[in-house]
Structure formats: structure tokens, C-alpha cells
C-alpha atoms as a PDB file:
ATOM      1  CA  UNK A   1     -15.371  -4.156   0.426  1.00  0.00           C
ATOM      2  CA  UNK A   2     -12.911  -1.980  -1.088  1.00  0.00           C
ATOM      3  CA  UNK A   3      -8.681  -2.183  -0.042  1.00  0.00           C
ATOM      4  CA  UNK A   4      -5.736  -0.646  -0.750  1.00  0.00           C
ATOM      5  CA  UNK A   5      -2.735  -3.234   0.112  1.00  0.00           C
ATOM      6  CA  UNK A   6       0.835  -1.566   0.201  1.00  0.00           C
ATOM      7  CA  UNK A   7       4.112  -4.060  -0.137  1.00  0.00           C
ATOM      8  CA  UNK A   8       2.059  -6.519  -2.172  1.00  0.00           C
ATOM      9  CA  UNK A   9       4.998  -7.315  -3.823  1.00  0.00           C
ATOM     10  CA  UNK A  10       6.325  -9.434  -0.710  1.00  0.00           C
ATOM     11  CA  UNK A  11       5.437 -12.424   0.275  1.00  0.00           C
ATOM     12  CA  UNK A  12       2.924 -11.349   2.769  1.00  0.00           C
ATOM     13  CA  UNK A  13       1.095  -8.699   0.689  1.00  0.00           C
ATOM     14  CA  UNK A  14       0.943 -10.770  -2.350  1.00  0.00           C
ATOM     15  CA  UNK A  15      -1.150 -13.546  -0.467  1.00  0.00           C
ATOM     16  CA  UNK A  16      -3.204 -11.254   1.247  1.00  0.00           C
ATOM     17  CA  UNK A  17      -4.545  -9.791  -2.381  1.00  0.00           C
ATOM     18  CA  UNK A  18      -4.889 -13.447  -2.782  1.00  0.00           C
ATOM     19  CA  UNK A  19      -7.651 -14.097  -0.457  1.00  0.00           C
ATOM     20  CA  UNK A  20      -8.700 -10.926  -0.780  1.00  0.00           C
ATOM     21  CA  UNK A  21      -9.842 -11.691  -3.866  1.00  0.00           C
ATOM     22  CA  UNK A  22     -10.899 -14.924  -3.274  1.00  0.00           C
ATOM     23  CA  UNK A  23     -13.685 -13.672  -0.921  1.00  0.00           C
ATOM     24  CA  UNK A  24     -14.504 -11.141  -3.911  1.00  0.00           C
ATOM     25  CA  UNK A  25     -13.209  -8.029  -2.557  1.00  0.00           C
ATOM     26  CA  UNK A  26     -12.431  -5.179  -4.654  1.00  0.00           C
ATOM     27  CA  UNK A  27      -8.307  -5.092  -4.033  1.00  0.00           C
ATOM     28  CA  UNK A  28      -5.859  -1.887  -5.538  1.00  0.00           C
ATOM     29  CA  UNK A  29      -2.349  -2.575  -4.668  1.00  0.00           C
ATOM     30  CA  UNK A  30      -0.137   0.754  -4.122  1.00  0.00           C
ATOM     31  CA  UNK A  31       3.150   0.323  -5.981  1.00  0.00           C
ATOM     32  CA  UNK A  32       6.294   1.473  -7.588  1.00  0.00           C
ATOM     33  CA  UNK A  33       6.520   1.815 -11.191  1.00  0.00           C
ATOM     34  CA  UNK A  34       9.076  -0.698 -11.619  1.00  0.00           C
ATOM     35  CA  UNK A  35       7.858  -3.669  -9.215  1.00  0.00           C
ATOM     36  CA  UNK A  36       7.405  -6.749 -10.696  1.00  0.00           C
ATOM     37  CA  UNK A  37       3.734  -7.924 -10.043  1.00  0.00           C
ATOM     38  CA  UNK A  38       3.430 -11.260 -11.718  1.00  0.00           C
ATOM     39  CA  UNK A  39       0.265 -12.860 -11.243  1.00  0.00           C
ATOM     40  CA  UNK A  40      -0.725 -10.582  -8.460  1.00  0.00           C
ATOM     41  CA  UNK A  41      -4.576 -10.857  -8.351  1.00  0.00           C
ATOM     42  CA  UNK A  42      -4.985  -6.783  -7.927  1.00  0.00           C
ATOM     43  CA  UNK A  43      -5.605  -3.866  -9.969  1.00  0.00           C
ATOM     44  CA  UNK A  44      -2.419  -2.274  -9.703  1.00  0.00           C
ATOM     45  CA  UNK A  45      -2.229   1.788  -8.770  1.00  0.00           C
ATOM     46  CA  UNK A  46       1.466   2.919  -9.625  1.00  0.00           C
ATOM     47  CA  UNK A  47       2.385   5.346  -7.241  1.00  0.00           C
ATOM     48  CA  UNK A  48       5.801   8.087  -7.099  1.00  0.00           C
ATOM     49  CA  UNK A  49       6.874   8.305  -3.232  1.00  0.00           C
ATOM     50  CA  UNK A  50       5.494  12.235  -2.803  1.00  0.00           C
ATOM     51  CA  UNK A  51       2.516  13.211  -0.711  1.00  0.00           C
ATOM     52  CA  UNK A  52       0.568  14.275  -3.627  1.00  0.00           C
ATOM     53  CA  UNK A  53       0.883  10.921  -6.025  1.00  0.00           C
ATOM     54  CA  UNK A  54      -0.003   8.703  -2.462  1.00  0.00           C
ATOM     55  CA  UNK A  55      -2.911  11.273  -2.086  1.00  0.00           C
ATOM     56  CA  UNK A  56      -4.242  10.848  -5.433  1.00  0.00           C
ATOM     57  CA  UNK A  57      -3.388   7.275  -5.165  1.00  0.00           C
ATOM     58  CA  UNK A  58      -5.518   6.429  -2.131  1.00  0.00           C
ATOM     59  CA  UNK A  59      -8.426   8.196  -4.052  1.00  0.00           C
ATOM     60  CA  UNK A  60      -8.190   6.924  -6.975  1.00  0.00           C
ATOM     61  CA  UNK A  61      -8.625   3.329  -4.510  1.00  0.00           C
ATOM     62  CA  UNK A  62     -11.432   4.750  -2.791  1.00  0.00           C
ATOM     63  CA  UNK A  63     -10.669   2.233  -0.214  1.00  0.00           C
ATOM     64  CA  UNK A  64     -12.985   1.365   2.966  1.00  0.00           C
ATOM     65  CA  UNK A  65      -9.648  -0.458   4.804  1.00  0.00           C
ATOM     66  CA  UNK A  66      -5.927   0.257   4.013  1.00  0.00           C
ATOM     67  CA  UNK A  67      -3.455  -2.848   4.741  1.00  0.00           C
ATOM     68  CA  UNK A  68      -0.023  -1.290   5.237  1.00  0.00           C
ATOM     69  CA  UNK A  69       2.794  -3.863   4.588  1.00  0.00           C
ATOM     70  CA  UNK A  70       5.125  -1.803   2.656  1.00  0.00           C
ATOM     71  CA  UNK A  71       8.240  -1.299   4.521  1.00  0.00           C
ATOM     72  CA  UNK A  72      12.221  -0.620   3.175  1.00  0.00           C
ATOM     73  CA  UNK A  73      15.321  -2.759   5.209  1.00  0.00           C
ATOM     74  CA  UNK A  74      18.107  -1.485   3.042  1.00  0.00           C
ATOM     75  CA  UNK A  75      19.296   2.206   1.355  1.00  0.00           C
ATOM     76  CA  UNK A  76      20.537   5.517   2.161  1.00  0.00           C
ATOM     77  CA  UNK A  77      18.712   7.079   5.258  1.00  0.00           C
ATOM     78  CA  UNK A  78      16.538   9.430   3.488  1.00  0.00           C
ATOM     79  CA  UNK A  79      14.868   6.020   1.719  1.00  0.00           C
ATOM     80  CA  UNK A  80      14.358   4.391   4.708  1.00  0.00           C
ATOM     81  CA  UNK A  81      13.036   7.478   6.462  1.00  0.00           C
ATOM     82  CA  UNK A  82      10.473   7.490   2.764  1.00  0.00           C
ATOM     83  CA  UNK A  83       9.614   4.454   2.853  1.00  0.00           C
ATOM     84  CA  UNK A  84       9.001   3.766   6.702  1.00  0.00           C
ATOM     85  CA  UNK A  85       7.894   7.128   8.116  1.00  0.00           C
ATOM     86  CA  UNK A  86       6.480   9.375   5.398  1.00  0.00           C
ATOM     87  CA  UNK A  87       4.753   6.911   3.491  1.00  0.00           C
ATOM     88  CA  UNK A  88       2.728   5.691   6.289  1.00  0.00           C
ATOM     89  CA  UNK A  89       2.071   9.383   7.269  1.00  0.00           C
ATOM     90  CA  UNK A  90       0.838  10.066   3.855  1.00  0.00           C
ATOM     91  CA  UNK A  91      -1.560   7.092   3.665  1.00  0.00           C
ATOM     92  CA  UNK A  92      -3.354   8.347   6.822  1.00  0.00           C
ATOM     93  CA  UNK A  93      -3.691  11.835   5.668  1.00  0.00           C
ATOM     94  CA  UNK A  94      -5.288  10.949   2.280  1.00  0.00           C
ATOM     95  CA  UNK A  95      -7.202   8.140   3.939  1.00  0.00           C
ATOM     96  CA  UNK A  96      -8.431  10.775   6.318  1.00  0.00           C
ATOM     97  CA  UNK A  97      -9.609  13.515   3.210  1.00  0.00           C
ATOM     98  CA  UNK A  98     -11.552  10.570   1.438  1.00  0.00           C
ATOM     99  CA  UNK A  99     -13.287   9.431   4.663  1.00  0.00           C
ATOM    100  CA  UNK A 100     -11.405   5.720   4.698  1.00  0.00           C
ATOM    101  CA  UNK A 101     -11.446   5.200   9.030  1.00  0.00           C
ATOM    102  CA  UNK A 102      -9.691   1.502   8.804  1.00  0.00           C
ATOM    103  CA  UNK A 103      -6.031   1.111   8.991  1.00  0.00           C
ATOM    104  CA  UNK A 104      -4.004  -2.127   9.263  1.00  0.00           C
ATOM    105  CA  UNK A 105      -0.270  -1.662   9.669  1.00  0.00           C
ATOM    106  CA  UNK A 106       2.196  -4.612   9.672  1.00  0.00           C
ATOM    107  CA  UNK A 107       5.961  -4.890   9.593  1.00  0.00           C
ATOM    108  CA  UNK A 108       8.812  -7.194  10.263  1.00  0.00           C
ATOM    109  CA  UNK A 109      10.926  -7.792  12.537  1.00  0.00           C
ATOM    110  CA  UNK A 110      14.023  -6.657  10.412  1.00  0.00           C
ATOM    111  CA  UNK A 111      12.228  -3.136  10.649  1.00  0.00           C
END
């Protein structure tokens, strides 16, 4: 199996590429340029917060499930509204051109 895990740099993102891994999955993890990945077990997919770089993004993935973790708490309105709206809207749409039907979306409760 093939994923795509967004917000692995938190806590719960980075152990889910754990045992992702661990049961020999094929993991990408969608993030920003300047997030600090150490030791995250996942081929990393560097990713600008427009339509078209999470489009060519998810492709590049080519994933069969998309774990959605990535989520913003803090900034100016238009970043929250990026990160918390149009982000997710973007995953589904490219998920939806490359044929990927499987969709997990988790947040916090500070969302």
C-alpha cells in the first residue's frame, strides 16, 4: 500500500509513518520546505501551499489512502483559512484526478 501522510511533523503524523513503515508500506509525507523531519521514516514530498504544487504533490505520491493530520492553531486568518480549509480541499481534488478513493482526516481539539 501506498500513503500520503500530511502533518507528519507532529507528534501524531510522525508515529503513524512509523508503523507505517514498519508494516512495509510505501509512505510520502506532504510537507513544507522548511519543516524539520529528523528521523522521519518517509520519503519526503516538499510541497508550496497552492492548488497546483498539492496537485502535483499527491501525484507524484500516487497514493491508494491519504491520512490528513496537517492542521494550523496559530497565524493571520488567511493561514489558518490555508492551512485548514483549502489544503484539505486541494488534497481531495487531486486525490480525485489520480483515482486515490481513501481519505482519513484527523484534527485536534485546539482546531
Amino acid at each position: 500500500m501506498r500513503a500520503l501522510v500530511t502533518g507528519a511533523s507532529g507528534y501524531i503524523g510522525h508515529h503513524l509513518c512509523r508503523r507505517l513503515r514498519s508494516l512495509e508500506w510505501d509512505v510520502a509525507a506532504l510537507t513544507r520546505p522548511a519543516s524539520d523531519l529528523r528521523g522521519l521514516d518517509a520519503r519526503r514530498i516538499d510541497c508550496e501551499a497552492t492548488a497546483e504544487s498539492v496537485r502535483a504533490a499527491v501525484a507524484d505520491a500516487a497514493p491508494d489512502v491519504v491520512f490528513h493530520l496537517a492542521a494550523a492553531m496559530s497565524g493571520s486568518e488567511s493561514h489558518l483559512l490555508a492551512t485548514n480549509v483549502d489544503l484539505g480541499l486541494w488534497i481531495v481534488r487531486a486525490m480525485a484526478e489520480g483515482g486515490c478513493r481513501r481519505f482519513i482526516d484527523a484534527g485536534s481539539f485546539w482546531e
